[in-house]
N, C-alpha and C. Protein backbone atom coordinates (compact mmCIF):
# COMPACT_ATOMS: atom_id res chain seq x y z
N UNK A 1 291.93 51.06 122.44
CA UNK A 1 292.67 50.57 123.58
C UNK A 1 291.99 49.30 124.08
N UNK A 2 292.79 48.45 124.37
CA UNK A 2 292.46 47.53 125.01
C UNK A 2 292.53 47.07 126.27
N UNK A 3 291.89 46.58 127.88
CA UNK A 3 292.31 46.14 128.70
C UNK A 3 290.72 45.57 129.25
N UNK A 4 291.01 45.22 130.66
CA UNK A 4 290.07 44.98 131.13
C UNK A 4 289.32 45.51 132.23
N UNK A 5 289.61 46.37 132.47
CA UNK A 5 289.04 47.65 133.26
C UNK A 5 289.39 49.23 133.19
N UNK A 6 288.48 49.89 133.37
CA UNK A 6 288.30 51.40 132.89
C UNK A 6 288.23 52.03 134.62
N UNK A 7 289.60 52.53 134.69
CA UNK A 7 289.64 53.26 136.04
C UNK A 7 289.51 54.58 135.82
N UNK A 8 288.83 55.58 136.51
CA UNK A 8 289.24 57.21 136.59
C UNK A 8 289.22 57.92 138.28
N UNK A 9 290.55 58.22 138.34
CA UNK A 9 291.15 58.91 139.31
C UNK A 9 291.16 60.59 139.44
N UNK A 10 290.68 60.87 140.19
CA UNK A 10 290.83 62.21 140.82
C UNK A 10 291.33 62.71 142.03
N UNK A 11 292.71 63.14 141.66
CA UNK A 11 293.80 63.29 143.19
C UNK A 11 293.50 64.67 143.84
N UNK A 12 293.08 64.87 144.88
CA UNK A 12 293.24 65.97 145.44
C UNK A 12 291.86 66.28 145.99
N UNK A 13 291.44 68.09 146.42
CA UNK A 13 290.16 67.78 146.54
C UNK A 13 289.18 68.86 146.12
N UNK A 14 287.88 69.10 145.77
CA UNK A 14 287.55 69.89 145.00
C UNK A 14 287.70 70.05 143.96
N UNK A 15 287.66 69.13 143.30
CA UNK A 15 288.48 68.45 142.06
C UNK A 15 286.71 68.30 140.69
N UNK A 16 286.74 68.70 139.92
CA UNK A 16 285.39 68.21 139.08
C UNK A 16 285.84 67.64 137.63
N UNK A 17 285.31 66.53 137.89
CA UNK A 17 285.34 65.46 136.55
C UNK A 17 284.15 65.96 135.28
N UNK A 18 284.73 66.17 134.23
CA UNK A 18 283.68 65.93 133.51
C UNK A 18 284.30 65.14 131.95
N UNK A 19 283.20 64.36 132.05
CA UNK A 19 283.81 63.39 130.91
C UNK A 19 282.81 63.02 129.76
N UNK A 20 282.79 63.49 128.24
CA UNK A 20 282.05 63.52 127.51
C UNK A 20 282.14 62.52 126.08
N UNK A 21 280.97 62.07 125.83
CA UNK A 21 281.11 61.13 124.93
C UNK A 21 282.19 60.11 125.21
N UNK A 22 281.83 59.62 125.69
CA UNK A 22 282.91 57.67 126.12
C UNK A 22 282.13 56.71 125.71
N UNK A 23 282.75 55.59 125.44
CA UNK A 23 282.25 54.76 124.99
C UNK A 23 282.89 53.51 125.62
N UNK A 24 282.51 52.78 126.07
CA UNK A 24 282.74 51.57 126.63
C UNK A 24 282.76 49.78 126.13
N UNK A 25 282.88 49.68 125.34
CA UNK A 25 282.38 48.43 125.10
C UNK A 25 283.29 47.32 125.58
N UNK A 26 282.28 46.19 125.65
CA UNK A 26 283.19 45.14 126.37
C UNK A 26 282.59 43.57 125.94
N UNK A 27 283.53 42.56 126.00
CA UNK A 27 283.37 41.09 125.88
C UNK A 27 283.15 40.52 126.65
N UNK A 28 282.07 39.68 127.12
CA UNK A 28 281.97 38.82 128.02
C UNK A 28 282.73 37.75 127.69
N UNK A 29 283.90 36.31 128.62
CA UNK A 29 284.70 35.69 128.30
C UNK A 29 283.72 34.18 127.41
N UNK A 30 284.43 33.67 126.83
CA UNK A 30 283.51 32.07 126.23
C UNK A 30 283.22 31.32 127.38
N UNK A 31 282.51 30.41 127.35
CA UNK A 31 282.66 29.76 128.17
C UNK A 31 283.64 28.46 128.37
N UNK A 32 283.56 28.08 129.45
CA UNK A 32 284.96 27.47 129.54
C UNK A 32 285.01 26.52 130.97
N UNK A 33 285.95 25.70 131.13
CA UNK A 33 286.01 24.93 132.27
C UNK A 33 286.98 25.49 133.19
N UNK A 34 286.50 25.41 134.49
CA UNK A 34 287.56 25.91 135.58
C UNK A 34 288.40 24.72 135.91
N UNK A 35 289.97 24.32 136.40
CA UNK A 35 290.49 23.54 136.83
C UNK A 35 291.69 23.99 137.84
N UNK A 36 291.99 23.57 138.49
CA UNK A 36 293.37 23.72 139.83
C UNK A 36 294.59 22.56 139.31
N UNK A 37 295.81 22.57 138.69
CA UNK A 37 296.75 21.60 138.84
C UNK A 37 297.82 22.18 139.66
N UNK A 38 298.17 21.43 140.41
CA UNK A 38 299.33 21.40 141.10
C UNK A 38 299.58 23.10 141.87
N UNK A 39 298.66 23.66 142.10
CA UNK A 39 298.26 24.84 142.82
C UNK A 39 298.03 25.70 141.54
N UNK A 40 297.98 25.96 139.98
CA UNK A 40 297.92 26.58 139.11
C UNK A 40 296.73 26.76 138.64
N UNK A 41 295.82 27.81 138.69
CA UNK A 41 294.21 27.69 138.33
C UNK A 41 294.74 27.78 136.36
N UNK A 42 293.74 26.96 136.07
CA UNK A 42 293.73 26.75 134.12
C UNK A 42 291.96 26.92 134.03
N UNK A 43 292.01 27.44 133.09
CA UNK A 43 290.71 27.54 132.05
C UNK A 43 290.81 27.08 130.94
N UNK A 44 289.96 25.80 130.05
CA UNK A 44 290.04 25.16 129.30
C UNK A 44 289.07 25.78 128.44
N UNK A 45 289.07 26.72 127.23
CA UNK A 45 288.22 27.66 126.76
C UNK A 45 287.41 27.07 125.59
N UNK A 46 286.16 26.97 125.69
CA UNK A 46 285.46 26.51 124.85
C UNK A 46 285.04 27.40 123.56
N UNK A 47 286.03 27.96 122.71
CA UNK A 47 285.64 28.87 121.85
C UNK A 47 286.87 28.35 121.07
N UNK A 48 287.36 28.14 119.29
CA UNK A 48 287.91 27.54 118.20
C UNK A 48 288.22 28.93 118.14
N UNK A 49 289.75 28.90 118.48
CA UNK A 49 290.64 30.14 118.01
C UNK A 49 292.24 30.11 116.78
N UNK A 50 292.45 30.17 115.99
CA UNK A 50 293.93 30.42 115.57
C UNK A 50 294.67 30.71 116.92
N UNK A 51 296.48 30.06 116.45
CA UNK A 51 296.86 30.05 117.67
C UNK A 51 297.27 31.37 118.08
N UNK A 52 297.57 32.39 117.25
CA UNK A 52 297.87 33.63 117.97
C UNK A 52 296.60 34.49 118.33
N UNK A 53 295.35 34.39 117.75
CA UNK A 53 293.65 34.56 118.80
C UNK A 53 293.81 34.35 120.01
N UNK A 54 294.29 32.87 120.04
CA UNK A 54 294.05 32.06 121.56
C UNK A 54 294.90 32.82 122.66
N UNK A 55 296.21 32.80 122.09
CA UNK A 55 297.25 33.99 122.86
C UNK A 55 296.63 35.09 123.23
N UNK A 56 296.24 35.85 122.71
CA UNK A 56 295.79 37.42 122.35
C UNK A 56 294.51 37.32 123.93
N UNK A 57 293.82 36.09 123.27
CA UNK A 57 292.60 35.76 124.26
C UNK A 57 292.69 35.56 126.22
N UNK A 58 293.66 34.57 125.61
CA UNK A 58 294.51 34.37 127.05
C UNK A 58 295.07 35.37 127.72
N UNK A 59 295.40 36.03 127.53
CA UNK A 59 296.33 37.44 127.45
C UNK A 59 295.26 38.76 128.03
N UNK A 60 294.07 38.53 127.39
CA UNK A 60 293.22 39.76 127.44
C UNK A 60 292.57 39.33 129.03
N UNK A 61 291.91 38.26 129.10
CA UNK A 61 290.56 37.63 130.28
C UNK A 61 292.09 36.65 131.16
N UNK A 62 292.40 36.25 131.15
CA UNK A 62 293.05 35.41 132.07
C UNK A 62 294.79 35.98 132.11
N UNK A 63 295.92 35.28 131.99
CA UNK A 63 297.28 35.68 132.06
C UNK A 63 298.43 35.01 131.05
N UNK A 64 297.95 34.06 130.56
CA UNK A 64 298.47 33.17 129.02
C UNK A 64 298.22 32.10 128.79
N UNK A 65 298.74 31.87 127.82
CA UNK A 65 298.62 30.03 127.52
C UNK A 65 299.29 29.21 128.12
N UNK A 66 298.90 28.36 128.65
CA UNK A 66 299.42 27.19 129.29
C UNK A 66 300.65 26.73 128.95
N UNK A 67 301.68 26.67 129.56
CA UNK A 67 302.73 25.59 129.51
C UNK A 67 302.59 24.71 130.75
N UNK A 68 303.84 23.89 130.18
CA UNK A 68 303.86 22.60 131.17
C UNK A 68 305.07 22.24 131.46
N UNK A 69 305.63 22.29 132.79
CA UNK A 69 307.11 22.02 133.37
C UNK A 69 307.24 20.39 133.49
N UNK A 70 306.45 19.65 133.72
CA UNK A 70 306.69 18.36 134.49
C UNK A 70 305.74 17.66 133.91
N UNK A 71 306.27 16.11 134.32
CA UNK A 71 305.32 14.93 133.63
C UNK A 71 304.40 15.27 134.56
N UNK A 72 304.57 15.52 135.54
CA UNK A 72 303.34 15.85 136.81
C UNK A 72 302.11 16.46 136.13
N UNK A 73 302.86 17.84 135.71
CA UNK A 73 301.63 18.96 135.37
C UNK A 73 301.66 18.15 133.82
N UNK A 74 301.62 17.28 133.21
CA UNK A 74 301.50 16.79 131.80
C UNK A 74 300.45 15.88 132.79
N UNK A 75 300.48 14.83 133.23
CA UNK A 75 299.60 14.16 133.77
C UNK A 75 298.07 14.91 134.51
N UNK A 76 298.34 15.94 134.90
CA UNK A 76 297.26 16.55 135.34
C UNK A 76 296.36 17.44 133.99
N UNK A 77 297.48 17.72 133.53
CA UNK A 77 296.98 18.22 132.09
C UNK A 77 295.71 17.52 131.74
N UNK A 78 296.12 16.14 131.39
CA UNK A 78 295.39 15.01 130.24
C UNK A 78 294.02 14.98 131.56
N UNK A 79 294.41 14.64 132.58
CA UNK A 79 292.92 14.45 133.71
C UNK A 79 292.43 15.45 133.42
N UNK A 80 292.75 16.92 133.31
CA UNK A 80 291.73 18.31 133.64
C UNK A 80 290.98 17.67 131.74
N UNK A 81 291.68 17.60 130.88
CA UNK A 81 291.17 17.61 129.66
C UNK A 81 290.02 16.33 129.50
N UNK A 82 289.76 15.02 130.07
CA UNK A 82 289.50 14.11 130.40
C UNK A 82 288.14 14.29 131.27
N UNK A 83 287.89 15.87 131.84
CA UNK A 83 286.75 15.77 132.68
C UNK A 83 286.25 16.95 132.58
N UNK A 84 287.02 17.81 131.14
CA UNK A 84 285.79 18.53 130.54
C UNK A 84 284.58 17.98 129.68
N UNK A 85 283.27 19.05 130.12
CA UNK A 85 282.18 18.94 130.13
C UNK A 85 281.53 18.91 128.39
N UNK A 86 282.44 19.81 127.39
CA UNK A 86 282.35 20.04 125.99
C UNK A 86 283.21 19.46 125.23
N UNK A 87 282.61 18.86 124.16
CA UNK A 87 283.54 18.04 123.37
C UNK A 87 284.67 19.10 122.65
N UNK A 88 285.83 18.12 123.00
CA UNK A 88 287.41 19.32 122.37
C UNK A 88 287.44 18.80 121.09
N UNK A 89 288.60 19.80 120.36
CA UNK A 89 288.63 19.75 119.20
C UNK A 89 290.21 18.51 119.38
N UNK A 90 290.69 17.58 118.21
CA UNK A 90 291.66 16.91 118.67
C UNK A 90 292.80 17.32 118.65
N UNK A 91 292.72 18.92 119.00
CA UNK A 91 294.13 19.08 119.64
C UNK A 91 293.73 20.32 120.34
N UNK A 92 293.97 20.78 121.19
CA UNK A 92 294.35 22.18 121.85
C UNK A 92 295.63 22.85 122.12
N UNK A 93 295.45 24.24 121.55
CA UNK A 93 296.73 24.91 121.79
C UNK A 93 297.17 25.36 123.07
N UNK A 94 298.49 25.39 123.29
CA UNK A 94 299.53 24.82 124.57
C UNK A 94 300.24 26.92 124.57
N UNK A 95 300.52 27.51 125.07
CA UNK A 95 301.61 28.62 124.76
C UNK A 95 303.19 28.05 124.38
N UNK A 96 303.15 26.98 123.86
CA UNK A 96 304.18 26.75 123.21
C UNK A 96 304.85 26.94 121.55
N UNK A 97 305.56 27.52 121.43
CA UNK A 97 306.03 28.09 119.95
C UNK A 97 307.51 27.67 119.84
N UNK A 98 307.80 28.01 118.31
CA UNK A 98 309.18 27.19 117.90
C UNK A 98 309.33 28.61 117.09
N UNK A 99 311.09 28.56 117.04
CA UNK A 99 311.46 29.38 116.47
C UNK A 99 311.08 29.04 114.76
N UNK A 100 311.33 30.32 114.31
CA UNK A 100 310.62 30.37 112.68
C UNK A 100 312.06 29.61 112.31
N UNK A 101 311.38 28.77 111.01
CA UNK A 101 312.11 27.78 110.70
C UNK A 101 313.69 27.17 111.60
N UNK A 102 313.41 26.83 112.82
CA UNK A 102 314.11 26.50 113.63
C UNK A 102 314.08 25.44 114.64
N UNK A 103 314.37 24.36 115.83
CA UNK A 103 314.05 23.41 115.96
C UNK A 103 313.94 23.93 117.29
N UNK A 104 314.15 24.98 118.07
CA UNK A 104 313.92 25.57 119.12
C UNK A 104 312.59 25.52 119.52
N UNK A 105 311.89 24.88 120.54
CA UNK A 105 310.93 25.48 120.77
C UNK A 105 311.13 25.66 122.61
N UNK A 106 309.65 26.87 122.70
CA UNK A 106 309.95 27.70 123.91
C UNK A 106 308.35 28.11 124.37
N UNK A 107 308.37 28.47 125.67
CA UNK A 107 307.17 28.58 126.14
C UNK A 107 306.60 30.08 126.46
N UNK A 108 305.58 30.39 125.83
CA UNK A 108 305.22 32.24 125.90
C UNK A 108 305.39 32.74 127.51
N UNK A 109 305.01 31.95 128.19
CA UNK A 109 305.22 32.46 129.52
C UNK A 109 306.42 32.56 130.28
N UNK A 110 307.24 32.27 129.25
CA UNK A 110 308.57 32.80 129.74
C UNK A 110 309.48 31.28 130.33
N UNK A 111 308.42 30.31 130.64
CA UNK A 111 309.22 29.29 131.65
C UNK A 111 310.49 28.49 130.67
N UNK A 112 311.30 27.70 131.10
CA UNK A 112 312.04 26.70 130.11
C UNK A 112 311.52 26.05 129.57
N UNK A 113 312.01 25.27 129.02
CA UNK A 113 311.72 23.81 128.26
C UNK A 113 312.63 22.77 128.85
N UNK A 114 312.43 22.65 130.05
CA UNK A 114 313.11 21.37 130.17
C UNK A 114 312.66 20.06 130.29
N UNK A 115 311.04 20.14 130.08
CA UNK A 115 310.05 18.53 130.10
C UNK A 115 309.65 18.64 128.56
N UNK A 116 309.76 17.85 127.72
CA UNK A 116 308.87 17.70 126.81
C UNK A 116 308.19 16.31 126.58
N UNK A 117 306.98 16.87 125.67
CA UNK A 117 306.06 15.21 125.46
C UNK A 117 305.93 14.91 123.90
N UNK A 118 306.81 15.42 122.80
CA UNK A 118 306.34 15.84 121.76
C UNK A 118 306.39 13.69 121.00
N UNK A 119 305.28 14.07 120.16
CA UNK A 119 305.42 12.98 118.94
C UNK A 119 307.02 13.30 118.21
N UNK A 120 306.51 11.62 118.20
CA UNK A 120 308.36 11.40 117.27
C UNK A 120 308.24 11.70 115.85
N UNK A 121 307.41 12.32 115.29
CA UNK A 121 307.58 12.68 113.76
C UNK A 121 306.61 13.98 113.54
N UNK A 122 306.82 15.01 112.85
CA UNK A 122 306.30 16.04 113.07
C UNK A 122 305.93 16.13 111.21
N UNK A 123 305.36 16.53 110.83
CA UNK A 123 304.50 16.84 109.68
C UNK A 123 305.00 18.10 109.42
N UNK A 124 304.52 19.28 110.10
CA UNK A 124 304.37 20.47 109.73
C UNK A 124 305.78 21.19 110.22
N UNK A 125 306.98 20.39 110.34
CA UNK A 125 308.17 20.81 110.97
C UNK A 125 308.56 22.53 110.04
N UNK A 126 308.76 22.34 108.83
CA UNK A 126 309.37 23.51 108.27
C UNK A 126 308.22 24.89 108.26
N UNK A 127 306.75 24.55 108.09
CA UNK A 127 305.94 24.94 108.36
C UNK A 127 305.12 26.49 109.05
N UNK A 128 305.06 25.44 110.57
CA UNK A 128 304.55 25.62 111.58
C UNK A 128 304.93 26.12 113.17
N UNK A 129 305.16 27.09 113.46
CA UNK A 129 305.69 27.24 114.91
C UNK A 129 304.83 27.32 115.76
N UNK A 130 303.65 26.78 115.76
CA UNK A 130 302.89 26.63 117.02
C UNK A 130 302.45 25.30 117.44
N UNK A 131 302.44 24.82 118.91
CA UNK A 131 302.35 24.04 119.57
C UNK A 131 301.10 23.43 120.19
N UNK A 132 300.41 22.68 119.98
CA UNK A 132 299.32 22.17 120.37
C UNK A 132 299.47 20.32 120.86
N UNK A 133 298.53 19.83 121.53
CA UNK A 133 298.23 18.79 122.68
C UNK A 133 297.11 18.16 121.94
N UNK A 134 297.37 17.08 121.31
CA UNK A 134 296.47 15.86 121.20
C UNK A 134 295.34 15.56 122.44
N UNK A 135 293.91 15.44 122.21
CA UNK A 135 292.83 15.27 123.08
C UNK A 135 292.73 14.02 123.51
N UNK A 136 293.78 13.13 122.25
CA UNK A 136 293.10 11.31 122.45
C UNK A 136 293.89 11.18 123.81
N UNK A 137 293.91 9.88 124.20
CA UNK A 137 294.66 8.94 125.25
C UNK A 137 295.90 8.97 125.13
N UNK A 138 296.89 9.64 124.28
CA UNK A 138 297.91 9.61 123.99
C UNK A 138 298.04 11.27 124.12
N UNK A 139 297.93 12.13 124.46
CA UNK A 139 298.04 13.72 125.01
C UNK A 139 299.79 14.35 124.50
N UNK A 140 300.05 13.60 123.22
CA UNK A 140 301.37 14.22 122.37
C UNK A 140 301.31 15.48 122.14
N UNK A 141 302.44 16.32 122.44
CA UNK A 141 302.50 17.58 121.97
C UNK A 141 302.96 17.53 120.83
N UNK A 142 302.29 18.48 119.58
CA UNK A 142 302.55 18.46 118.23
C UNK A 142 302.63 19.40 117.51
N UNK A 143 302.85 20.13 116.59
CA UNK A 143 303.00 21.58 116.05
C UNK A 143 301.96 21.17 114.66
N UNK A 144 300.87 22.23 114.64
CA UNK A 144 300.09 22.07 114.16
C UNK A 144 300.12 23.31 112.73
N UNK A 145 299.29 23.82 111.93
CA UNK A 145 299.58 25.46 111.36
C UNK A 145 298.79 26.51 112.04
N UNK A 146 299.47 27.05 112.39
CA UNK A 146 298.85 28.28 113.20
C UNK A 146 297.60 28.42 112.82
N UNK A 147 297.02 28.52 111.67
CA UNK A 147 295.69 28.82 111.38
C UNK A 147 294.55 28.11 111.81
N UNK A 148 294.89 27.00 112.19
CA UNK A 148 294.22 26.11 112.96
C UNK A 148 293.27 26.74 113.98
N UNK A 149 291.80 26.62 113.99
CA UNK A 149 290.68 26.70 114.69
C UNK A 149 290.75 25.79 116.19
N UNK A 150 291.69 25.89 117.01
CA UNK A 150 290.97 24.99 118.20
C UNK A 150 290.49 25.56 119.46
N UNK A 151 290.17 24.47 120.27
CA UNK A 151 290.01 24.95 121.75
C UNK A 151 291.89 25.36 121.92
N UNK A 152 291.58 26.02 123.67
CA UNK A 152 292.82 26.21 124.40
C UNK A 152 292.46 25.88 125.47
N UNK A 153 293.59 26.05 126.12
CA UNK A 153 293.42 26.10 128.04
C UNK A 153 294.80 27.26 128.52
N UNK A 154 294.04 28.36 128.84
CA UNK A 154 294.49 29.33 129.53
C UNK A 154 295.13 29.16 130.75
N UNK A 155 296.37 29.73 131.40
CA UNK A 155 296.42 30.00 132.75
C UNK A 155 295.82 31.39 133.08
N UNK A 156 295.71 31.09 134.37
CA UNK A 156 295.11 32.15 135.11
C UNK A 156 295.70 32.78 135.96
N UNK A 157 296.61 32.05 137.04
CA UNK A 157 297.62 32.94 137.53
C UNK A 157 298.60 34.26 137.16
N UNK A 158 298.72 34.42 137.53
CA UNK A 158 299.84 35.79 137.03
C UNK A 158 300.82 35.16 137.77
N UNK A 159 302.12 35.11 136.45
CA UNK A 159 303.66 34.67 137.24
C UNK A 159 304.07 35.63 137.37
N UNK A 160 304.30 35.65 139.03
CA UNK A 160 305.30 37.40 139.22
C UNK A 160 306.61 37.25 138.97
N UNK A 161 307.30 36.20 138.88
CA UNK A 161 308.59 35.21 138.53
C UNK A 161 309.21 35.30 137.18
N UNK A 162 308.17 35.69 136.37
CA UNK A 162 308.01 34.85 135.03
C UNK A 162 308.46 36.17 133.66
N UNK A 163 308.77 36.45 132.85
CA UNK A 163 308.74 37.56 131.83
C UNK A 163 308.18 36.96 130.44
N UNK A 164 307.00 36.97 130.35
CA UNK A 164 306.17 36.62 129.09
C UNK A 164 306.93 37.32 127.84
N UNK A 165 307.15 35.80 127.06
CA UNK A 165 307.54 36.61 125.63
C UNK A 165 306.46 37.51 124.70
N UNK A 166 307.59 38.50 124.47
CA UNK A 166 306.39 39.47 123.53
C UNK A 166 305.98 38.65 122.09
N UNK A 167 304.82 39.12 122.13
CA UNK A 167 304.54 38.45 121.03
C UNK A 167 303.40 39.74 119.90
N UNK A 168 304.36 39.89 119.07
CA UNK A 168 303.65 41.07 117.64
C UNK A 168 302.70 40.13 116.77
N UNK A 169 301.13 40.82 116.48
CA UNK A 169 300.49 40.66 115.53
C UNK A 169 300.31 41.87 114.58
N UNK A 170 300.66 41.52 113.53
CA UNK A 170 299.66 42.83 112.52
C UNK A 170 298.41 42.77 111.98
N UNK A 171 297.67 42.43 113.02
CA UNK A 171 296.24 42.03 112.51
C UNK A 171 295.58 42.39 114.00
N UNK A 172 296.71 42.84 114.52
CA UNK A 172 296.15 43.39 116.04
C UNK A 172 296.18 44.61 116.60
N UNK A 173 295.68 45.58 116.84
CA UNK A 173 296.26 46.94 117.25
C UNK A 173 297.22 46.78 118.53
């Protein structure tokens, strides 16, 4: 099982717990940069993940991968990335995905797509359905192959608004 805290409840009273052989183990998170855009806390995670890791990661310690509604939050994007402390890899993954062989793409956290920043020519189009953010001066969103090792930047909020797409691994319990 997976989560991030181990609760045990006992309703009533006169009640006796006994609990044998448990085992606990746990991850401390990578380290990582804290940032605030536009009231949205982000964590820029300093650990080289595949893009469905990074999900999984995001997902476990924080609430998902980052999307981006507005040139606004695209502009704040490139500053938060611009005044981390660890050198990035030249791209970081975004919670953005494209349908399998399809031109759809969509954001894990459920939001629309109605801003995009993508490069005008895509490489890995038939490929690739995952979405990642150029580090240079030019901060293009680009679809990279999933297998790809990079940094991310997590959100941290929880959207109570929002219905996160499910997302299945078989390499995951």
């Amino acid at each position: 099982m997976l989560g991030q805290f181990v609760n045990v409840f006992l309703v009533g009273s006169h009640l006796i717990l006994t609990i044998c052989e448990l085992e606990v183990y746990g991850e401390m998170a990578a380290p990582s940069f804290s940032a605030v855009m536009m009231g949205r806390s982000v964590e820029v995670v300093e650990k080289k993940l595949c893009w469905s890791d990074a999900l999984f990661y995001c997902r476990d310690f924080y609430w998902d991968l980052l999307s981006i509604c507005s040139e606004k939050e695209q502009r704040e994007v490139e500053e938060v990335l611009r005044s981390v402390p660890f050198p990035l890899t030249k791209r970081v993954w975004l919670g953005l995905r494209r349908e399998l062989m399809g031109d759809t793409w969509f954001w894990m956290t459920g939001v629309s797509e109605d801003f995009t920043y993508f490069e005008t020519k895509s490489y890995w189009k038939d490929t690739s359905p995952c979405g990642a953010m150029d580090t240079s001066n030019r901060f293009h969103w680009g679809d990279l192959p999933c297998e790809e090792h990079l940094h991310f930047i997590c959100l941290k909020d929880h959207q109570r608004d929002k219905d996160r797409v499910y997302y299945f691994s078989s390499s995951r319990p």
